[in-house]
PDB file of N, CA and C in Angstrom:
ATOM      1  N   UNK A   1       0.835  -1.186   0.000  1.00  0.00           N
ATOM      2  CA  UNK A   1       0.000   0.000   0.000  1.00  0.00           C
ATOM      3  C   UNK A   1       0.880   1.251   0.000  1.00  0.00           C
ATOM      4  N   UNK A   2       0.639   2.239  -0.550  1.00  0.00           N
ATOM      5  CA  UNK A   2       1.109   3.882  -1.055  1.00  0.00           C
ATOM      6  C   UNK A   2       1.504   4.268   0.447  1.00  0.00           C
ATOM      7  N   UNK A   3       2.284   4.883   0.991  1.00  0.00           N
ATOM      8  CA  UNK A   3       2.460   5.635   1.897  1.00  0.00           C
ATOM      9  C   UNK A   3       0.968   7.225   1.449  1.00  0.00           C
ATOM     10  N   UNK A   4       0.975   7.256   2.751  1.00  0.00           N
ATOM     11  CA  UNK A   4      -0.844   8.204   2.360  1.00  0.00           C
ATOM     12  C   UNK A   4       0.099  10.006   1.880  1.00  0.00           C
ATOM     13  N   UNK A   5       1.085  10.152   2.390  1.00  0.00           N
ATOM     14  CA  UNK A   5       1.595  11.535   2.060  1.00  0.00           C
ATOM     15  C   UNK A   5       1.736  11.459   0.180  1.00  0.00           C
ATOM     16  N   UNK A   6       2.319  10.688  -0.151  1.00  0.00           N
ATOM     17  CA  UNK A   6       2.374  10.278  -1.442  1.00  0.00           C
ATOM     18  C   UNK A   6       0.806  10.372  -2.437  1.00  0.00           C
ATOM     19  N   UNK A   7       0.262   9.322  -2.046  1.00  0.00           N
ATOM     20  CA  UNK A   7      -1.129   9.095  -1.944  1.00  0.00           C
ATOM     21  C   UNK A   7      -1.874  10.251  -2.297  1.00  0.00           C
ATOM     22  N   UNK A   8      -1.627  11.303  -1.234  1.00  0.00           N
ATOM     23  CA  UNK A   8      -2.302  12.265  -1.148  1.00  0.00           C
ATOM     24  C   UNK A   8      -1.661  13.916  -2.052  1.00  0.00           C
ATOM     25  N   UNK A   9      -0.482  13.413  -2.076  1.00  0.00           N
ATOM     26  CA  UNK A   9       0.456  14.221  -2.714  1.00  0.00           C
ATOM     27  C   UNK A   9       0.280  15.408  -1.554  1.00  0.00           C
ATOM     28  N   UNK A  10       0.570  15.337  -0.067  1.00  0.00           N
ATOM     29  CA  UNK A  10       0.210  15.847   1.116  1.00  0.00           C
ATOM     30  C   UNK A  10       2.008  16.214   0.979  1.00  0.00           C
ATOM     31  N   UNK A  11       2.311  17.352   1.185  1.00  0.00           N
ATOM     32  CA  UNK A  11       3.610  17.794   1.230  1.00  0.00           C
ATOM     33  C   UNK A  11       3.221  19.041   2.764  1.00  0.00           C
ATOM     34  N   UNK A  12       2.132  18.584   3.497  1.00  0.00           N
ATOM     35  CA  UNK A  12       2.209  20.072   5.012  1.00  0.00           C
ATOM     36  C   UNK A  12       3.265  19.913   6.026  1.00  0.00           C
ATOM     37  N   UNK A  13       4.060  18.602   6.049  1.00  0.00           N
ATOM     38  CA  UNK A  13       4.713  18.330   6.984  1.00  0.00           C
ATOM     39  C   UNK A  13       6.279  19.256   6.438  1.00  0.00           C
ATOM     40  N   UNK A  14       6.228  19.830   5.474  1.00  0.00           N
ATOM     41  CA  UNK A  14       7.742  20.565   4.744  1.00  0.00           C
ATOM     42  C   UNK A  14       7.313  21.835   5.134  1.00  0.00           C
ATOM     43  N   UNK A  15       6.248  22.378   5.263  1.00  0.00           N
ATOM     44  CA  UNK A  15       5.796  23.413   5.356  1.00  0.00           C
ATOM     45  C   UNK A  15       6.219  24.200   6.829  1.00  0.00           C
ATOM     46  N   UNK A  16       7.095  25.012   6.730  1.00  0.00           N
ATOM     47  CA  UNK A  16       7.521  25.779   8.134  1.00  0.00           C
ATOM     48  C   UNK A  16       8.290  24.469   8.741  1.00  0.00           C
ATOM     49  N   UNK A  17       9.026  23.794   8.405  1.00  0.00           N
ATOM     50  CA  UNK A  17       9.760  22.689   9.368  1.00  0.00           C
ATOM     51  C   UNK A  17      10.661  23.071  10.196  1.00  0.00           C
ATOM     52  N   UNK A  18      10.220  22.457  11.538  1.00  0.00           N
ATOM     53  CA  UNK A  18      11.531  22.845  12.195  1.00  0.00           C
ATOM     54  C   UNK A  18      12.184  21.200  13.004  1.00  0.00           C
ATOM     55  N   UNK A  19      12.635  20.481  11.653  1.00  0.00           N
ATOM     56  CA  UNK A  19      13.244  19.429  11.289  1.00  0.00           C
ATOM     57  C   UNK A  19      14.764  19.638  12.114  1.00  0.00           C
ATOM     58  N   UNK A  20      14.883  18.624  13.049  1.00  0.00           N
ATOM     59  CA  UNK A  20      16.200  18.563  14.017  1.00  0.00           C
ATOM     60  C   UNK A  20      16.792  17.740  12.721  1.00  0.00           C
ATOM     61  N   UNK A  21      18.202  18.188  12.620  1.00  0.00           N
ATOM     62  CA  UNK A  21      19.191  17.452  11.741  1.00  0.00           C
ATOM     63  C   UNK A  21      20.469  16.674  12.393  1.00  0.00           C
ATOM     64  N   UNK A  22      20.352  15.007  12.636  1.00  0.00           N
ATOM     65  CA  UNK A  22      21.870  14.351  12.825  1.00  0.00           C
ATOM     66  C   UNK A  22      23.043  14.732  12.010  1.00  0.00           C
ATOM     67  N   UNK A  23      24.020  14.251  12.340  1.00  0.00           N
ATOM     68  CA  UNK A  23      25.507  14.459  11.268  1.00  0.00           C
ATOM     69  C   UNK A  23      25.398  13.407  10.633  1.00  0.00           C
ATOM     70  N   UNK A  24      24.447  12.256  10.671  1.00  0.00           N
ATOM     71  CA  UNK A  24      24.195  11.386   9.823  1.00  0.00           C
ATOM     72  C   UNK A  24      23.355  11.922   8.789  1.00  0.00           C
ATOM     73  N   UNK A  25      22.511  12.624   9.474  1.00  0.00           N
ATOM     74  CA  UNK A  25      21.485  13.559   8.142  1.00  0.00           C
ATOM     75  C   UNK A  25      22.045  14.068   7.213  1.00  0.00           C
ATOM     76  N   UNK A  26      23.126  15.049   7.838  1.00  0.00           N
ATOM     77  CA  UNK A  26      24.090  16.244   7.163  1.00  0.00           C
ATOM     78  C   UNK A  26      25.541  15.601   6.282  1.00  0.00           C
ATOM     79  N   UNK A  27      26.121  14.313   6.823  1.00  0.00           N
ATOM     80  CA  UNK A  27      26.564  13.602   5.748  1.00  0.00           C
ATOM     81  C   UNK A  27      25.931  13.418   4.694  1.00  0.00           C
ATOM     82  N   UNK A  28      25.190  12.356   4.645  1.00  0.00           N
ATOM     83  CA  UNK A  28      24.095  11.829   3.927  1.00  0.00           C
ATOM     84  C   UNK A  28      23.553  12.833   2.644  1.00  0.00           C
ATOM     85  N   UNK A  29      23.232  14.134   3.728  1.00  0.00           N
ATOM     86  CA  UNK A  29      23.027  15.029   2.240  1.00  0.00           C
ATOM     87  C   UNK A  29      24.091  15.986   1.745  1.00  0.00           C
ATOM     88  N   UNK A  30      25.211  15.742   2.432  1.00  0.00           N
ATOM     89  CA  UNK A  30      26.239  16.111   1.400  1.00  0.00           C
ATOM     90  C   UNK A  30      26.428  15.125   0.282  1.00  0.00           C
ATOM     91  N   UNK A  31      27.277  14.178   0.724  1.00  0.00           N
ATOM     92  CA  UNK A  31      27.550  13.088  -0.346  1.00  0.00           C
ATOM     93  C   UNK A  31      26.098  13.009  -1.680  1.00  0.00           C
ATOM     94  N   UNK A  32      24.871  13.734  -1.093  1.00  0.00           N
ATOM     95  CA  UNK A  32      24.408  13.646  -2.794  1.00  0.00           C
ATOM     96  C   UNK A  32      24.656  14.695  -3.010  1.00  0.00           C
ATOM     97  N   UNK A  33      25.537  15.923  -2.757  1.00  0.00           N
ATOM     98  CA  UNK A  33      26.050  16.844  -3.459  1.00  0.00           C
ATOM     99  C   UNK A  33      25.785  18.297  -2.907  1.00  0.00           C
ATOM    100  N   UNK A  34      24.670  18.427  -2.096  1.00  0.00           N
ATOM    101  CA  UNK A  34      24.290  19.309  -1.241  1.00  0.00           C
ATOM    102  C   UNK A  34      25.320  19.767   0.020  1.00  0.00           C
ATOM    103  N   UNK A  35      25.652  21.340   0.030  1.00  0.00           N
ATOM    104  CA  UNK A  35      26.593  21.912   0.710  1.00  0.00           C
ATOM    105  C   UNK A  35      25.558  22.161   2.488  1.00  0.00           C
ATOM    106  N   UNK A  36      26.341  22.230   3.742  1.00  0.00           N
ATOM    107  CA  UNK A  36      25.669  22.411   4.771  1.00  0.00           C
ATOM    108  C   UNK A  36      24.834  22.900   4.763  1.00  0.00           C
ATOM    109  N   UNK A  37      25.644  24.147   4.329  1.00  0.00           N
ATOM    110  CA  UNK A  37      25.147  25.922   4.716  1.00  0.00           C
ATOM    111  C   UNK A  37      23.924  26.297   3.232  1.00  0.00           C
ATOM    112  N   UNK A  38      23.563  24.751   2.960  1.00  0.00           N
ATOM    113  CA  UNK A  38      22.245  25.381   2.007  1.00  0.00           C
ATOM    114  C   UNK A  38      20.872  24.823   2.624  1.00  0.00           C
ATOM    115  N   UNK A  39      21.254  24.205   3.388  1.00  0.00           N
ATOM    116  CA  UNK A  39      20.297  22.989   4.096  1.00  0.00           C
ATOM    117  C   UNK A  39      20.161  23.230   5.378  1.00  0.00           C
ATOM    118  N   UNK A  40      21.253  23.000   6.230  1.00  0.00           N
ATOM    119  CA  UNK A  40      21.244  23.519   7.611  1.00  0.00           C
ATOM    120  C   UNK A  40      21.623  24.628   8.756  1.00  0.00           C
ATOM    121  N   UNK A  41      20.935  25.112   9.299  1.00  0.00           N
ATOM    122  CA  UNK A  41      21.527  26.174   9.932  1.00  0.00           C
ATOM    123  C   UNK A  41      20.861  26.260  11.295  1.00  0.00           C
ATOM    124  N   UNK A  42      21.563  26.745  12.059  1.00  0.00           N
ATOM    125  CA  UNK A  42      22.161  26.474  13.746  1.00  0.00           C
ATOM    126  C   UNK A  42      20.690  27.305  14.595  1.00  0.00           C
ATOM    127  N   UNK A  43      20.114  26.841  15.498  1.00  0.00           N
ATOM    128  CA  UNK A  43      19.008  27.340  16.150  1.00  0.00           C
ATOM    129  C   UNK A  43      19.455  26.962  17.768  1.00  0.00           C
ATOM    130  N   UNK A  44      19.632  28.100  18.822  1.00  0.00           N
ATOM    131  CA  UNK A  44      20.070  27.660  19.958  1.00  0.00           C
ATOM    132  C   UNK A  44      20.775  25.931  20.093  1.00  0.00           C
ATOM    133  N   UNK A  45      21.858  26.088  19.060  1.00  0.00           N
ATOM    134  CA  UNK A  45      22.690  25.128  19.486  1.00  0.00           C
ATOM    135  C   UNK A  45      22.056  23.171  18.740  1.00  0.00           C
ATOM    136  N   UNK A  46      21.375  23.522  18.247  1.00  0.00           N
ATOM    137  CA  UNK A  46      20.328  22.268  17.542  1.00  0.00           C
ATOM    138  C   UNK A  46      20.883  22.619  15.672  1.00  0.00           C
ATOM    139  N   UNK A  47      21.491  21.175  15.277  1.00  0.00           N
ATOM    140  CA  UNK A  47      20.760  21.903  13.655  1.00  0.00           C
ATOM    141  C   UNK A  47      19.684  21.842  12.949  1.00  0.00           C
ATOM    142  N   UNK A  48      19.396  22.548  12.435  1.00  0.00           N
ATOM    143  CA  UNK A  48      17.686  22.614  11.248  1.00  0.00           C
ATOM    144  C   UNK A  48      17.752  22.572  10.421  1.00  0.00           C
ATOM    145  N   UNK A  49      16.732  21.471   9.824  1.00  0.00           N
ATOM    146  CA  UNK A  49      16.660  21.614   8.568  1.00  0.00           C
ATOM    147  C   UNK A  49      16.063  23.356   8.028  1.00  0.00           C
ATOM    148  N   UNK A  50      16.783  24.054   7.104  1.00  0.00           N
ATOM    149  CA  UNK A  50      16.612  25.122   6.192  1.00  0.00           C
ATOM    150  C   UNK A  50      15.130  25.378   5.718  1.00  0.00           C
ATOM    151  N   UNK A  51      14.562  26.011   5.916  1.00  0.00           N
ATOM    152  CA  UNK A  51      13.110  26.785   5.292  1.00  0.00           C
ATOM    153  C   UNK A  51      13.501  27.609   4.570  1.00  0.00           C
ATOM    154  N   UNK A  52      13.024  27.793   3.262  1.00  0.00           N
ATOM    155  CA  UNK A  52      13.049  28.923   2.216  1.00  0.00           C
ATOM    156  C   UNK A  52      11.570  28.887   1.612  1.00  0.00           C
ATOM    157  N   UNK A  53      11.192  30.363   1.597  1.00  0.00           N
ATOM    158  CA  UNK A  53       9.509  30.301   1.425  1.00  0.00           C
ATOM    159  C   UNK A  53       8.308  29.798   1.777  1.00  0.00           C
ATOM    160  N   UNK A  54       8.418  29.746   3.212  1.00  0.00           N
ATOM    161  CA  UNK A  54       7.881  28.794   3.978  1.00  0.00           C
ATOM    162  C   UNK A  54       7.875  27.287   3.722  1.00  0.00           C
ATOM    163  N   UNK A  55       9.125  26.936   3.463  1.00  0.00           N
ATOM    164  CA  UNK A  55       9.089  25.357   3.348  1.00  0.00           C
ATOM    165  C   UNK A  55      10.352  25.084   3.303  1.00  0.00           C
ATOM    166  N   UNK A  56      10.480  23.309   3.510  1.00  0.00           N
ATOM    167  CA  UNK A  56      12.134  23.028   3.345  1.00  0.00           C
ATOM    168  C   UNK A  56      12.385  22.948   2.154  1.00  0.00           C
ATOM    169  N   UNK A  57      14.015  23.491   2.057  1.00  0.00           N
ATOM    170  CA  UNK A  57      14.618  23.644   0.641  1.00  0.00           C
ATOM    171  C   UNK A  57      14.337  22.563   0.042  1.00  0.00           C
ATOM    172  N   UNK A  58      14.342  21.419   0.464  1.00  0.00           N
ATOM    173  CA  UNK A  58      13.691  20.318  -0.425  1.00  0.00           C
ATOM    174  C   UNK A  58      12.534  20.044  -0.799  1.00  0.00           C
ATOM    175  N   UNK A  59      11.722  20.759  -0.834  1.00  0.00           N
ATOM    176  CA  UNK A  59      10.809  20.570  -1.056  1.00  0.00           C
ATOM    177  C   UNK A  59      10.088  21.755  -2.643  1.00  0.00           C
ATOM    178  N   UNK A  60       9.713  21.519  -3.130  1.00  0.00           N
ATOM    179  CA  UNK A  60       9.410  22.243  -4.322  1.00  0.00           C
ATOM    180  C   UNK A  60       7.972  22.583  -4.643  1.00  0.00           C
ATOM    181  N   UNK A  61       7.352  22.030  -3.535  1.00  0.00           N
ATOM    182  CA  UNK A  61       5.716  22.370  -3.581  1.00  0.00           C
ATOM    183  C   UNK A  61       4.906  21.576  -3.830  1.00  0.00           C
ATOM    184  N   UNK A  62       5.416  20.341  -4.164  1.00  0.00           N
ATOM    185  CA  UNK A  62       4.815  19.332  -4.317  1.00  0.00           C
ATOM    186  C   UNK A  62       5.250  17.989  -4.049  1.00  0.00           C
ATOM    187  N   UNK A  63       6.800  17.747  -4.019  1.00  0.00           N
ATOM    188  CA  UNK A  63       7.179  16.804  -3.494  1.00  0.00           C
ATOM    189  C   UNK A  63       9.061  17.334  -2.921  1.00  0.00           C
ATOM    190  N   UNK A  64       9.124  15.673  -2.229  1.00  0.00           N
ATOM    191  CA  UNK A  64      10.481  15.931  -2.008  1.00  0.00           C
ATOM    192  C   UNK A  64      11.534  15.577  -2.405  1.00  0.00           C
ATOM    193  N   UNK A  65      12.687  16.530  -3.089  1.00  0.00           N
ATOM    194  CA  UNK A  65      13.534  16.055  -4.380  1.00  0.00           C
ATOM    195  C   UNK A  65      14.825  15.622  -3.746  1.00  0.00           C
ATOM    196  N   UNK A  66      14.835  15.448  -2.200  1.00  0.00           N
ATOM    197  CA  UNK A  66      15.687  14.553  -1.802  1.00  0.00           C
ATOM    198  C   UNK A  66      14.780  13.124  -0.727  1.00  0.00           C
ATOM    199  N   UNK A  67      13.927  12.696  -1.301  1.00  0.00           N
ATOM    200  CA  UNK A  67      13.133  11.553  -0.643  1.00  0.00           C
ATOM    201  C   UNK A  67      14.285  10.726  -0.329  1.00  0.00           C
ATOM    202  N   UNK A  68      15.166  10.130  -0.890  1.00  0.00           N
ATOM    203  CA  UNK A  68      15.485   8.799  -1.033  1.00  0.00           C
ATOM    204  C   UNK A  68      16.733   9.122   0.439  1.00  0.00           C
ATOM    205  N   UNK A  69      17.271  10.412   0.105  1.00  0.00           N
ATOM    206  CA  UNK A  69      18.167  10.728   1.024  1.00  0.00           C
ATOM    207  C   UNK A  69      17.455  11.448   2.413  1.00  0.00           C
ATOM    208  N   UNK A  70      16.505  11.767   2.294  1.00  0.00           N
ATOM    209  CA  UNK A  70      15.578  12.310   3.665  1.00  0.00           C
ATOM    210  C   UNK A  70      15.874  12.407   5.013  1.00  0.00           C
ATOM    211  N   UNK A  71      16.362  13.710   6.017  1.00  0.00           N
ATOM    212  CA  UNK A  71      16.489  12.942   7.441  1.00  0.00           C
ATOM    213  C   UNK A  71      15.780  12.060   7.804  1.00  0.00           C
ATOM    214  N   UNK A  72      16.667  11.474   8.971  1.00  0.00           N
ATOM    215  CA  UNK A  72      15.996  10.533   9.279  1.00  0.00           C
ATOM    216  C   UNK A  72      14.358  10.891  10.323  1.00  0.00           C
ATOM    217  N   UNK A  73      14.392  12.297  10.815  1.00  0.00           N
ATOM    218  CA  UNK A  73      13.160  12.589  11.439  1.00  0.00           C
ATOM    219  C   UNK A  73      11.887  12.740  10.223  1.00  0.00           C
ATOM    220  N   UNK A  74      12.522  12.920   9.154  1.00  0.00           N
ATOM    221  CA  UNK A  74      11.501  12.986   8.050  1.00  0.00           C
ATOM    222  C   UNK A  74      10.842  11.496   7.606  1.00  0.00           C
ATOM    223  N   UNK A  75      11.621  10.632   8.040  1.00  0.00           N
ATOM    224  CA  UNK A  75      11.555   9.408   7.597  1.00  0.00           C
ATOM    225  C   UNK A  75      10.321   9.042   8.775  1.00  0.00           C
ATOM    226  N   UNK A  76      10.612   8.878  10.039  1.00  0.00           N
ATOM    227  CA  UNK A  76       9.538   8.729  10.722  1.00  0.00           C
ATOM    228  C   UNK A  76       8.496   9.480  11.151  1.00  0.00           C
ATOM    229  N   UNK A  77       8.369  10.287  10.569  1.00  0.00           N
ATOM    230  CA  UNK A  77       7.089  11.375  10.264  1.00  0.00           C
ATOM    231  C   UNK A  77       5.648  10.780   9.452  1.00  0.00           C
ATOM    232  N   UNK A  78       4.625  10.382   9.998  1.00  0.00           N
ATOM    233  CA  UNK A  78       4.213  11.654  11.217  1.00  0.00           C
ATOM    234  C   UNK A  78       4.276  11.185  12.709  1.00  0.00           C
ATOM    235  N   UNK A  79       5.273  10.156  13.097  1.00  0.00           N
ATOM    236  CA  UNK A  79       5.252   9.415  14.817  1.00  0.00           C
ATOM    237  C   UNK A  79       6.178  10.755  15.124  1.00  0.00           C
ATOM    238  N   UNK A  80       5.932  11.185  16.396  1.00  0.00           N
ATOM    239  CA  UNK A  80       6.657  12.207  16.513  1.00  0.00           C
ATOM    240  C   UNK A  80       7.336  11.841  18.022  1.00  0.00           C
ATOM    241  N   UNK A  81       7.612  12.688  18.930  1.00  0.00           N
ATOM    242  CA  UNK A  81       8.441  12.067  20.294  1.00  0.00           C
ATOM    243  C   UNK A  81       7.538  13.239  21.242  1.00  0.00           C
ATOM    244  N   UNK A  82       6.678  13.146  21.727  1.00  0.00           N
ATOM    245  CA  UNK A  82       6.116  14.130  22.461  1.00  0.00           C
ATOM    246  C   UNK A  82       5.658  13.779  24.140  1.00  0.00           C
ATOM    247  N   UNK A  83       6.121  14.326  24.894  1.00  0.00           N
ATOM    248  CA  UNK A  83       6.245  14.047  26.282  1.00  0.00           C
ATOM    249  C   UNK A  83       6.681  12.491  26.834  1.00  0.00           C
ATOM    250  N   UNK A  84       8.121  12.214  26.077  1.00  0.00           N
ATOM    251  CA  UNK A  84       8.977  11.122  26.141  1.00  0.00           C
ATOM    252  C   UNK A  84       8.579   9.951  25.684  1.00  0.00           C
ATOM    253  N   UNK A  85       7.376   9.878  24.539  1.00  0.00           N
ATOM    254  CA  UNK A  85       6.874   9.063  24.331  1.00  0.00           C
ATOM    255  C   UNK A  85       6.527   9.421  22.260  1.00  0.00           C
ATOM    256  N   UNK A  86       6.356   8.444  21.569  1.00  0.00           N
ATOM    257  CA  UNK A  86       6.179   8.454  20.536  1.00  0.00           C
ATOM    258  C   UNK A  86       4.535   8.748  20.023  1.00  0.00           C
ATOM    259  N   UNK A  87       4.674   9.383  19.341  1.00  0.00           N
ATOM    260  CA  UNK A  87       2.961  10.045  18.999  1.00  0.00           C
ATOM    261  C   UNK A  87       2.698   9.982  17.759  1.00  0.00           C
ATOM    262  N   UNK A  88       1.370   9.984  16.945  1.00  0.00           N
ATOM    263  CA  UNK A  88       0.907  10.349  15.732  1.00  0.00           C
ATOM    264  C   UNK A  88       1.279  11.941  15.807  1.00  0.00           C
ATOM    265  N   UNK A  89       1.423  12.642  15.108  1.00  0.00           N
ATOM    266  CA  UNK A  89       1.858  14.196  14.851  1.00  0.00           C
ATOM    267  C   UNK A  89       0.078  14.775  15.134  1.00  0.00           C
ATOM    268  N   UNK A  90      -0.287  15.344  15.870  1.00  0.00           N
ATOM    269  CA  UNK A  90      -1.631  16.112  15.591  1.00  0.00           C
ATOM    270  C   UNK A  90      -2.217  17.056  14.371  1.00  0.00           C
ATOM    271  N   UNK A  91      -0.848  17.656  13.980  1.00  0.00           N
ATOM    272  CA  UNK A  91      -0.922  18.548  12.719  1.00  0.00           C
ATOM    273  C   UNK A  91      -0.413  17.954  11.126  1.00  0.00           C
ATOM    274  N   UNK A  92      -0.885  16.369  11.426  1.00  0.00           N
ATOM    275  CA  UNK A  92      -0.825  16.059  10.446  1.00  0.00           C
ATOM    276  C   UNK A  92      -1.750  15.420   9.886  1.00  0.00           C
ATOM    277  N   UNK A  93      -2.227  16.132   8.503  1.00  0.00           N
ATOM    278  CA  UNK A  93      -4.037  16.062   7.643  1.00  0.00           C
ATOM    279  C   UNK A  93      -4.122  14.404   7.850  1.00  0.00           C
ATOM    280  N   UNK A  94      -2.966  13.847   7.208  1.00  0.00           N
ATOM    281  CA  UNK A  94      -3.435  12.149   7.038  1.00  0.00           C
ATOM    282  C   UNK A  94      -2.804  11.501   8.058  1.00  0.00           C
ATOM    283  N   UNK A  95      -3.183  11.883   9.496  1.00  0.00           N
ATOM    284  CA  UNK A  95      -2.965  11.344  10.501  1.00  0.00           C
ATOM    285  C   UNK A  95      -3.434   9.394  10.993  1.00  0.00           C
ATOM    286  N   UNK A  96      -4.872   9.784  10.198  1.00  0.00           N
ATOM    287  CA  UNK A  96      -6.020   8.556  10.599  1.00  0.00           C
ATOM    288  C   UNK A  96      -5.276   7.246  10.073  1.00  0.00           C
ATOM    289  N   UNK A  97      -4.578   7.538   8.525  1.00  0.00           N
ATOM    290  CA  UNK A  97      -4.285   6.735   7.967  1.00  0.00           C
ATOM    291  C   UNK A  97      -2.390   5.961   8.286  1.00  0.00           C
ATOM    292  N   UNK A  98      -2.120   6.655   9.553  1.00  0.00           N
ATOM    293  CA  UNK A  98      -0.562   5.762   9.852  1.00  0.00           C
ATOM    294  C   UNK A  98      -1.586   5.538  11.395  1.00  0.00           C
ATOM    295  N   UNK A  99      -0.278   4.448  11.539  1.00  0.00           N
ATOM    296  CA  UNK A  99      -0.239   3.762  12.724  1.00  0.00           C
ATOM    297  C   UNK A  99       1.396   3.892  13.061  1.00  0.00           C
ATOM    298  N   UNK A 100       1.109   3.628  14.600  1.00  0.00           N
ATOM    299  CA  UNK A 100       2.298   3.127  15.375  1.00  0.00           C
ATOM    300  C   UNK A 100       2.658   1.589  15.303  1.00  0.00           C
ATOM    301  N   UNK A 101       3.937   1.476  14.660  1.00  0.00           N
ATOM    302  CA  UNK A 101       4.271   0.058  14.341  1.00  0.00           C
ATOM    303  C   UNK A 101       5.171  -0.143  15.532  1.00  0.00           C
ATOM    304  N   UNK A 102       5.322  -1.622  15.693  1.00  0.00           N
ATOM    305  CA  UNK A 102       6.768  -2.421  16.108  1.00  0.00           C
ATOM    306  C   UNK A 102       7.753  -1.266  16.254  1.00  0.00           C
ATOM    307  N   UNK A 103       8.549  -1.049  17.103  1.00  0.00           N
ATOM    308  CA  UNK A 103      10.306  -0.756  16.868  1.00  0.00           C
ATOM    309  C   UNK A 103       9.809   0.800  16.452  1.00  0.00           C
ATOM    310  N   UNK A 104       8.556   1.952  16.387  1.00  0.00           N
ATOM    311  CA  UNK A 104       8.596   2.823  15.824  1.00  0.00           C
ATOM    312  C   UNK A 104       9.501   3.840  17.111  1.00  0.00           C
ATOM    313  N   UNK A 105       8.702   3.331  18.316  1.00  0.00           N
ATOM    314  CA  UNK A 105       9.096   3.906  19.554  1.00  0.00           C
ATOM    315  C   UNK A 105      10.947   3.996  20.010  1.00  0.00           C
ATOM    316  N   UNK A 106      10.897   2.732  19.650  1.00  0.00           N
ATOM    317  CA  UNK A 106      12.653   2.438  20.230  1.00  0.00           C
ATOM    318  C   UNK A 106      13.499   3.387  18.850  1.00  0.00           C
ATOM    319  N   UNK A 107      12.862   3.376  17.789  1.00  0.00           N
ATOM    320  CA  UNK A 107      14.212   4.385  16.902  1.00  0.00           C
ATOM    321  C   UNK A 107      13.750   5.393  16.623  1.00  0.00           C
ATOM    322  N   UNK A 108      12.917   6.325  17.350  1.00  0.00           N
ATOM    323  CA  UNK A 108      12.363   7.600  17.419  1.00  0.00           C
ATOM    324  C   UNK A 108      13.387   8.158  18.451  1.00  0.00           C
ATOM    325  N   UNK A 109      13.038   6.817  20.037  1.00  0.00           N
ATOM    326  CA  UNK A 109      14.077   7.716  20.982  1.00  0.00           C
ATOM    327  C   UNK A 109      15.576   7.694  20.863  1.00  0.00           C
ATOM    328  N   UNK A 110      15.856   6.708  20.210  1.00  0.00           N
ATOM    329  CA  UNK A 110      17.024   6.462  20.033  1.00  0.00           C
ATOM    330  C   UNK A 110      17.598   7.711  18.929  1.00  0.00           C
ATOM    331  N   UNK A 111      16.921   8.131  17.910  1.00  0.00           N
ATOM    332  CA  UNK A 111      17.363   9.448  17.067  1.00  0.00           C
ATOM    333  C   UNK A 111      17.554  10.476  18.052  1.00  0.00           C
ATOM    334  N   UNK A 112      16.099  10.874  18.877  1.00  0.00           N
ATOM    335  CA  UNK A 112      16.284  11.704  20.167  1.00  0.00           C
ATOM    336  C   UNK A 112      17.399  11.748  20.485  1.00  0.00           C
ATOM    337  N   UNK A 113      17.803  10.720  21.631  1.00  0.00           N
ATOM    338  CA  UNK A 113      19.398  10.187  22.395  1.00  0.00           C
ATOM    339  C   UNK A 113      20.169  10.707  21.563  1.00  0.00           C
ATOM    340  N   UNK A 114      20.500  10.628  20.366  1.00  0.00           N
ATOM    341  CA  UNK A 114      21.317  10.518  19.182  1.00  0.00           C
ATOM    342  C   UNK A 114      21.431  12.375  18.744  1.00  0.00           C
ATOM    343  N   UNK A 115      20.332  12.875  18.958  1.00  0.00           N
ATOM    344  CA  UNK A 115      20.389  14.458  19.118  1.00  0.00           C
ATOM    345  C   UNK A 115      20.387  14.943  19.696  1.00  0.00           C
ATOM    346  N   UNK A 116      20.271  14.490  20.960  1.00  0.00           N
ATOM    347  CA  UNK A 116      20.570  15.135  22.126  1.00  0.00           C
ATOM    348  C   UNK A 116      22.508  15.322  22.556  1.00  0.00           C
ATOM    349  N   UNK A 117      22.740  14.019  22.216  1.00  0.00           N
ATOM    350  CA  UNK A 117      24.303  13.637  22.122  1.00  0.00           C
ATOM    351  C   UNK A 117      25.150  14.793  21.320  1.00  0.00           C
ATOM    352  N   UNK A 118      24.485  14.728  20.061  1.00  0.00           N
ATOM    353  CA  UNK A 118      25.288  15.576  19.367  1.00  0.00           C
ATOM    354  C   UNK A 118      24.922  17.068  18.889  1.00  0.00           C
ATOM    355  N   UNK A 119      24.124  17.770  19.947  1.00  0.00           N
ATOM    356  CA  UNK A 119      23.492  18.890  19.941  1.00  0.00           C
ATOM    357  C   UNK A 119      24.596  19.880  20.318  1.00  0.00           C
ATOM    358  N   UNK A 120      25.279  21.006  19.933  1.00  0.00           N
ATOM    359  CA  UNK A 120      25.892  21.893  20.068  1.00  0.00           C
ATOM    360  C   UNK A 120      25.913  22.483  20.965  1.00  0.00           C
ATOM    361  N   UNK A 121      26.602  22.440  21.630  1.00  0.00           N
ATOM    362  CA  UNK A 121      26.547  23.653  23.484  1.00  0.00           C
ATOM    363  C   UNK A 121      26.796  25.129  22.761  1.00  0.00           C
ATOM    364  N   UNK A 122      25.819  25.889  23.002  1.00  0.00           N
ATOM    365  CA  UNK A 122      26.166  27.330  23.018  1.00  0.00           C
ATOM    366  C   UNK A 122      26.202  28.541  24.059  1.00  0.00           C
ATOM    367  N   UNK A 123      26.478  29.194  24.059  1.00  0.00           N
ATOM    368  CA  UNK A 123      27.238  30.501  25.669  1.00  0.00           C
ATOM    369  C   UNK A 123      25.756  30.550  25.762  1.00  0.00           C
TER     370      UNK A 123
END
């Protein structure tokens, strides 16, 4: 079965993102050719994924032209991590249509852990 964002050609989750980025993310989208400083940039010490025109640079208004390479918080979207626990996203239209699977919980917190680890100390 279609993933429903697809499906729906539902692109709201790019819209205003404020997408936490690993150095696994930020590898990942270098090596397909993409420079940091076009993608990510520094928010009290966290990196973000980049908004240009209210949306992420990857995104073109209709889909996303780095899917295959995607953070990994994009990847488990719409389960989100909300009061230490894994959630359906509320602000997301095709909510009804995901579920919480197996293992969604353990590599949600584990990305968490994983950004929390490598989150930038700033003054």
């Amino acid at each position: 079965m279609q993933n429903p964002c697809l499906r729906h050609e539902c692109v709201e989750c790019c819209r205003n993102t404020e997408m936490l980025l690993s150095n696994e993310d930020i590898e990942r989208l270098a090596r397909a050719g993409f420079h940091q400083s076009y993608f990510a940039h520094e928010v009290n010490g966290w990196l973000e994924l980049r908004n240009r025109d209210g949306g992420c640079v990857f995104n073109d208004g209709r889909k996303c032209l780095v899917y295959e390479d995607r953070p990994e918080g994009c990847r488990s979207y719409p389960v989100v991590h909300k009061g230490g626990r894994a959630v359906l996203d509320d602000e997301c239209p095709n909510r009804a249509e995901f579920e919480i699977m197996p293992g969604d919980e353990e590599r949600l917190l584990a990305l968490v852990a994983k950004l929390k680890k490598e989150r930038r100390k700033t003054k």
